[in-house]
PDB file of N, CA and C in Angstrom:
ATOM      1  N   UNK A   1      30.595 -64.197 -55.231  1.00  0.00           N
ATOM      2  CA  UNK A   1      30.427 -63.477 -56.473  1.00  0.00           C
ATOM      3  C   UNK A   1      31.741 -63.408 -57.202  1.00  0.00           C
ATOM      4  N   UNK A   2      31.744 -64.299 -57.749  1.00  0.00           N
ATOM      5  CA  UNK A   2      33.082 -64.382 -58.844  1.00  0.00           C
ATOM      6  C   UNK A   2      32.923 -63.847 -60.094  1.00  0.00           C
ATOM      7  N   UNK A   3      32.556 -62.597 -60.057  1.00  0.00           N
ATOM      8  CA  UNK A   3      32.254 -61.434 -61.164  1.00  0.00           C
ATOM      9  C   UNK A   3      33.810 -60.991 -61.524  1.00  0.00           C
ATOM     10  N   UNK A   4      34.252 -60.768 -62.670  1.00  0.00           N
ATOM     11  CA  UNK A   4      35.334 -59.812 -63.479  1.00  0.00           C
ATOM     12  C   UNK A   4      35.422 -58.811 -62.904  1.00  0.00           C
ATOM     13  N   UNK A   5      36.312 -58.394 -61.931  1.00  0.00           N
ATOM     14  CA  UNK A   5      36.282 -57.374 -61.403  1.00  0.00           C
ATOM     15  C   UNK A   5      37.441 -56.149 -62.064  1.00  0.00           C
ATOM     16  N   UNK A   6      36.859 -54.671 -61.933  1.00  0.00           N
ATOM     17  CA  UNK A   6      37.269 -54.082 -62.845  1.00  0.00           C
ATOM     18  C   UNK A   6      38.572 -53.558 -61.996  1.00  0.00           C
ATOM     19  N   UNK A   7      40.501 -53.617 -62.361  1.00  0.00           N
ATOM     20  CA  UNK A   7      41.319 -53.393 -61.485  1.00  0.00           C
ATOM     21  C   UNK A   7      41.172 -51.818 -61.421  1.00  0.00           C
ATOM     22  N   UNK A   8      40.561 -51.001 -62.323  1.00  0.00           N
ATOM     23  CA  UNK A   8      40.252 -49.779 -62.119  1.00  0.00           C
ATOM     24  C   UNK A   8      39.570 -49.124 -60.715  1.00  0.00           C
ATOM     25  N   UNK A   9      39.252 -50.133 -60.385  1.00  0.00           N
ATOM     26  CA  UNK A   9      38.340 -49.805 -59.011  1.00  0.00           C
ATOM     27  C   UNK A   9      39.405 -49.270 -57.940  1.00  0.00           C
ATOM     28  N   UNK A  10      40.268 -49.917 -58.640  1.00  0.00           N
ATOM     29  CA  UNK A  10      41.359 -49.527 -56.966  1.00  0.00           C
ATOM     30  C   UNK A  10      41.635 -47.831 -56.980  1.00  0.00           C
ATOM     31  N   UNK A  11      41.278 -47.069 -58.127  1.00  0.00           N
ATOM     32  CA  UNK A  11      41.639 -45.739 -58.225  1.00  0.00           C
ATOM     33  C   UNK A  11      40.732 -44.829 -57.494  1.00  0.00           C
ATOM     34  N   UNK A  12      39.769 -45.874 -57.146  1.00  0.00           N
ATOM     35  CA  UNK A  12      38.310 -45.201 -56.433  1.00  0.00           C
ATOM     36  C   UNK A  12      38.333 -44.894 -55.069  1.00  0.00           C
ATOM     37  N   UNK A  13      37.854 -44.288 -55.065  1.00  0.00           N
ATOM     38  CA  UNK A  13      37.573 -44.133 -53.505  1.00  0.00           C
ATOM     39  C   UNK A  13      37.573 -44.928 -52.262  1.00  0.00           C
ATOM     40  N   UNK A  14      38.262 -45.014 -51.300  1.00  0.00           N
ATOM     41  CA  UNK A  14      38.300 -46.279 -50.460  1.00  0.00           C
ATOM     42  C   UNK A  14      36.554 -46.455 -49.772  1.00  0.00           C
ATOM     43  N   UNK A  15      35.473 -45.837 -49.411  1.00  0.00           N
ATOM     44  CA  UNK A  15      34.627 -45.462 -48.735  1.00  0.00           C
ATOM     45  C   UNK A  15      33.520 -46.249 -50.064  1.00  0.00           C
ATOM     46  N   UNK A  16      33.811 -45.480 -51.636  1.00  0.00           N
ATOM     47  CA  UNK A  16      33.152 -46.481 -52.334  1.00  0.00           C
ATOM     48  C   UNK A  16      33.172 -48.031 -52.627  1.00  0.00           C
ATOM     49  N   UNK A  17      34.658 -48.371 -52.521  1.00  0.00           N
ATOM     50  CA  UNK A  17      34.794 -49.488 -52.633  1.00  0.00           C
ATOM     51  C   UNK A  17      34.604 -50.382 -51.141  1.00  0.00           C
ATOM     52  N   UNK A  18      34.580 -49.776 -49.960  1.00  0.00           N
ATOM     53  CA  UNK A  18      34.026 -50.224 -49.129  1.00  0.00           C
ATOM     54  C   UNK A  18      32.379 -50.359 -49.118  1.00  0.00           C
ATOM     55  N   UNK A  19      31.608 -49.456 -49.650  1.00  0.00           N
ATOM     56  CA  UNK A  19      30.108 -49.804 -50.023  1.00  0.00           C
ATOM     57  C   UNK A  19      29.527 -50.886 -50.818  1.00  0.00           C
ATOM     58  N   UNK A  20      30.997 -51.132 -51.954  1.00  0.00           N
ATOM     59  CA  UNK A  20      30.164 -52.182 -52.586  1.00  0.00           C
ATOM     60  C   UNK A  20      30.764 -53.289 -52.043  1.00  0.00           C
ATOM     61  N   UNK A  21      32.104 -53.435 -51.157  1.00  0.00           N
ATOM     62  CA  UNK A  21      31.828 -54.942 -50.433  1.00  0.00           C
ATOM     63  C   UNK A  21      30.652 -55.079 -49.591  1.00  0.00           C
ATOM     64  N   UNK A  22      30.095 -53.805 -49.209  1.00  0.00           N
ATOM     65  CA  UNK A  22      29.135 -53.963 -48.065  1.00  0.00           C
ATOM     66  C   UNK A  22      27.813 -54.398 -48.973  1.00  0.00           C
ATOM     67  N   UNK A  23      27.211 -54.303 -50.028  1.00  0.00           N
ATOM     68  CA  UNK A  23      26.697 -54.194 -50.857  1.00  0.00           C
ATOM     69  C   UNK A  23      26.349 -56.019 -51.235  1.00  0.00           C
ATOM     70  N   UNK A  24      27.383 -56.011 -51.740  1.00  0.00           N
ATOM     71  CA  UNK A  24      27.707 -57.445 -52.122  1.00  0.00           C
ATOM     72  C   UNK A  24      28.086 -57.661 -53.896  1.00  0.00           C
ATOM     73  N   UNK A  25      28.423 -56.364 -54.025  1.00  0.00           N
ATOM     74  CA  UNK A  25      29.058 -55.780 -55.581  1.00  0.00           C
ATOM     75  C   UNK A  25      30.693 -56.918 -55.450  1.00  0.00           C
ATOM     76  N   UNK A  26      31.198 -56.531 -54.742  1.00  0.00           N
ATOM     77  CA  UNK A  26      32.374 -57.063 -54.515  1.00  0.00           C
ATOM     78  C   UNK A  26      32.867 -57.616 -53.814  1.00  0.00           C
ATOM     79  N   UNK A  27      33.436 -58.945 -53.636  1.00  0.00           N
ATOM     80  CA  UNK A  27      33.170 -59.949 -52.528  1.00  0.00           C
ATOM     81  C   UNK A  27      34.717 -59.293 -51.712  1.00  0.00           C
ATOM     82  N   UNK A  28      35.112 -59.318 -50.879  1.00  0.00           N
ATOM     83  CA  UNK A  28      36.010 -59.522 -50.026  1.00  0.00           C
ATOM     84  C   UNK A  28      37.581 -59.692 -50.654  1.00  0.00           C
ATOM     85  N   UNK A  29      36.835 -61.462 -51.255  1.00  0.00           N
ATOM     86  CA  UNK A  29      38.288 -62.314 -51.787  1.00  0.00           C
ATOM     87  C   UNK A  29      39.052 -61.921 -52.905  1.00  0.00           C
ATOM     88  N   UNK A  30      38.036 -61.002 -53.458  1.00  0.00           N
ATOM     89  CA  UNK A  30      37.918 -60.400 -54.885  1.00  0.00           C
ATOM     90  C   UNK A  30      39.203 -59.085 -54.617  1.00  0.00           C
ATOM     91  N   UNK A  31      38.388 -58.625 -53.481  1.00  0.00           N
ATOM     92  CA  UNK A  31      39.389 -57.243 -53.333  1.00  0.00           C
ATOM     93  C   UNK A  31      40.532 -57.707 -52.848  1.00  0.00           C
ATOM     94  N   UNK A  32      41.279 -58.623 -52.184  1.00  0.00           N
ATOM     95  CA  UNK A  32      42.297 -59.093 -51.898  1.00  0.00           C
ATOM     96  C   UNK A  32      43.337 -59.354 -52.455  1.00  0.00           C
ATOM     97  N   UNK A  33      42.373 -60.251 -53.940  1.00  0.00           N
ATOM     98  CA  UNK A  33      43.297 -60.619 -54.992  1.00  0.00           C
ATOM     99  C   UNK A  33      43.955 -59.574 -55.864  1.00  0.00           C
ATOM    100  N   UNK A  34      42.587 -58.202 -55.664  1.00  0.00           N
ATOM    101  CA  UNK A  34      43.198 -57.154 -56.294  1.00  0.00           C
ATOM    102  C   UNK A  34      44.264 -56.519 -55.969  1.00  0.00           C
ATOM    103  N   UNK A  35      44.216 -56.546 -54.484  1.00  0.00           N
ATOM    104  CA  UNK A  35      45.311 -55.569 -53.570  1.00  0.00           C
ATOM    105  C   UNK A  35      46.591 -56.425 -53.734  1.00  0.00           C
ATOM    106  N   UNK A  36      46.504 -57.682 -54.010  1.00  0.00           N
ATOM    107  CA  UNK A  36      48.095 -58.137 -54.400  1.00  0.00           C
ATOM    108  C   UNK A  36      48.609 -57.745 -55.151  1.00  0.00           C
ATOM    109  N   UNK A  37      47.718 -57.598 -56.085  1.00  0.00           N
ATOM    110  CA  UNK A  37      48.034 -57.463 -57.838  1.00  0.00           C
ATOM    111  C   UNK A  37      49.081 -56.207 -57.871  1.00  0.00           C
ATOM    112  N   UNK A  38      48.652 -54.894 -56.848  1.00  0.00           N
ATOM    113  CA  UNK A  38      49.001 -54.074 -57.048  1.00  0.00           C
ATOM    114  C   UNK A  38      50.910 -53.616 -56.534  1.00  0.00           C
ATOM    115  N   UNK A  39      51.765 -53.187 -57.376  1.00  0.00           N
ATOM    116  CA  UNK A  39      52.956 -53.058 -57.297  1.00  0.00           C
ATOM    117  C   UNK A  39      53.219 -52.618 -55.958  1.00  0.00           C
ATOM    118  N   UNK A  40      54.842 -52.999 -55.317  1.00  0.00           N
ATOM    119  CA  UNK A  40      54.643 -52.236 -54.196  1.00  0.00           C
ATOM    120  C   UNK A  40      55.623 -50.910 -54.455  1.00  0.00           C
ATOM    121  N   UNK A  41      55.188 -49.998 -54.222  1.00  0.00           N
ATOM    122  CA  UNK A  41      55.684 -48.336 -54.441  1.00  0.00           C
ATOM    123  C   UNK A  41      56.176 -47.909 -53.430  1.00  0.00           C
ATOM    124  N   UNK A  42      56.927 -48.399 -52.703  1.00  0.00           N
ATOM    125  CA  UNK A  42      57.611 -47.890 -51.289  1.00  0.00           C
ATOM    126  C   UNK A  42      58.611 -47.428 -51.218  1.00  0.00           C
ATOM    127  N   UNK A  43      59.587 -47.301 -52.947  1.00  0.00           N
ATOM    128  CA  UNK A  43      60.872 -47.160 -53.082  1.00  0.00           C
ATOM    129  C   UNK A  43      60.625 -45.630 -53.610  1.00  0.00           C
ATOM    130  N   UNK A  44      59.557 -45.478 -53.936  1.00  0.00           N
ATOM    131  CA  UNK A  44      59.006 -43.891 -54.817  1.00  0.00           C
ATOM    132  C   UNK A  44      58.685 -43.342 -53.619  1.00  0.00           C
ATOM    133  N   UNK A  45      58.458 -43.829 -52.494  1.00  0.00           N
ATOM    134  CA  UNK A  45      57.737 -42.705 -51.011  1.00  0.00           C
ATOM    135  C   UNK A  45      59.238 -41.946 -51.152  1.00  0.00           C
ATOM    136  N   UNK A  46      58.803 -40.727 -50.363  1.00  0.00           N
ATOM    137  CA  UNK A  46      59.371 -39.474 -49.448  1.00  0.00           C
ATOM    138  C   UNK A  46      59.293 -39.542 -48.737  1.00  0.00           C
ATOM    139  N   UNK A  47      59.947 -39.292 -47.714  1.00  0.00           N
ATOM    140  CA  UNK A  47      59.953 -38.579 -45.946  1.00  0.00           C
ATOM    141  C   UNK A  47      59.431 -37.040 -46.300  1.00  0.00           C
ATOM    142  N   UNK A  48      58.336 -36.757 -45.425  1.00  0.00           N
ATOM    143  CA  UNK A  48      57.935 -35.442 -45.183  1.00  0.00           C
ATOM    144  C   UNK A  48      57.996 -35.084 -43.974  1.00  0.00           C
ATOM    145  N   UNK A  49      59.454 -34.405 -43.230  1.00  0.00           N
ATOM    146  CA  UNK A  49      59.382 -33.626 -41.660  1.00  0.00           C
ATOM    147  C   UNK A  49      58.354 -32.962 -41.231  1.00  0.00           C
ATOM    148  N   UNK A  50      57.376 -32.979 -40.457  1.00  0.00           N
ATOM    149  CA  UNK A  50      56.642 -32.351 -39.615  1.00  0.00           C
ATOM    150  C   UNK A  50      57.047 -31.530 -38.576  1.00  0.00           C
ATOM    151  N   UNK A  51      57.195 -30.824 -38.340  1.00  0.00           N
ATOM    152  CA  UNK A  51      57.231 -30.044 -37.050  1.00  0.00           C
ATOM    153  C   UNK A  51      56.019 -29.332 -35.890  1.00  0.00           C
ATOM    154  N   UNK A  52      55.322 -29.878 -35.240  1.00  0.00           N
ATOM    155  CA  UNK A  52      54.111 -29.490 -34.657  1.00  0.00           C
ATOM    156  C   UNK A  52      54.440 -27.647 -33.967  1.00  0.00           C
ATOM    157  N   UNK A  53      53.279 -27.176 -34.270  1.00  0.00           N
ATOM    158  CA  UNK A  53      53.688 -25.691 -33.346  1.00  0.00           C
ATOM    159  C   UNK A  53      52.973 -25.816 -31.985  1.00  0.00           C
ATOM    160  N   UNK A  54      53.953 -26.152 -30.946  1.00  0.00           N
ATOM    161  CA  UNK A  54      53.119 -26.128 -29.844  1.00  0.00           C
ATOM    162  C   UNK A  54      53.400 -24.381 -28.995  1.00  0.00           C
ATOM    163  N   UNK A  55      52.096 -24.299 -28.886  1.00  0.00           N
ATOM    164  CA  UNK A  55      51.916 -22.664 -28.706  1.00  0.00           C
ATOM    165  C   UNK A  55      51.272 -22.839 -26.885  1.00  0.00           C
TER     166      UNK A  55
END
């Protein structure tokens, strides 16, 4: 299915966009090409310390 896929989708829900590969809305190769597309943002992450309370 080499449908126009909308890059908006990626803002969606992972669980929806897993339904419509399951579906057959969205092929696989489709979402792949999308997930390249997308910038990599690793320089904008934070470290967030955790500390567990073990009681």
């Amino acid at each position: 299915m080499s449908r126009r896929i909308n890059p908006e989708l990626l803002k969606t829900d992972r669980r929806i966009i897993s339904r419509k590969v399951l579906i057959g809305e969205l092929s696989e190769k489709d979402l792949s090409a999308l997930l390249k597309k997308l910038p990599d943002m690793a320089d904008n992450a934070e470290e967030i310390p955790f500390q567990a309370n073990e009681k």
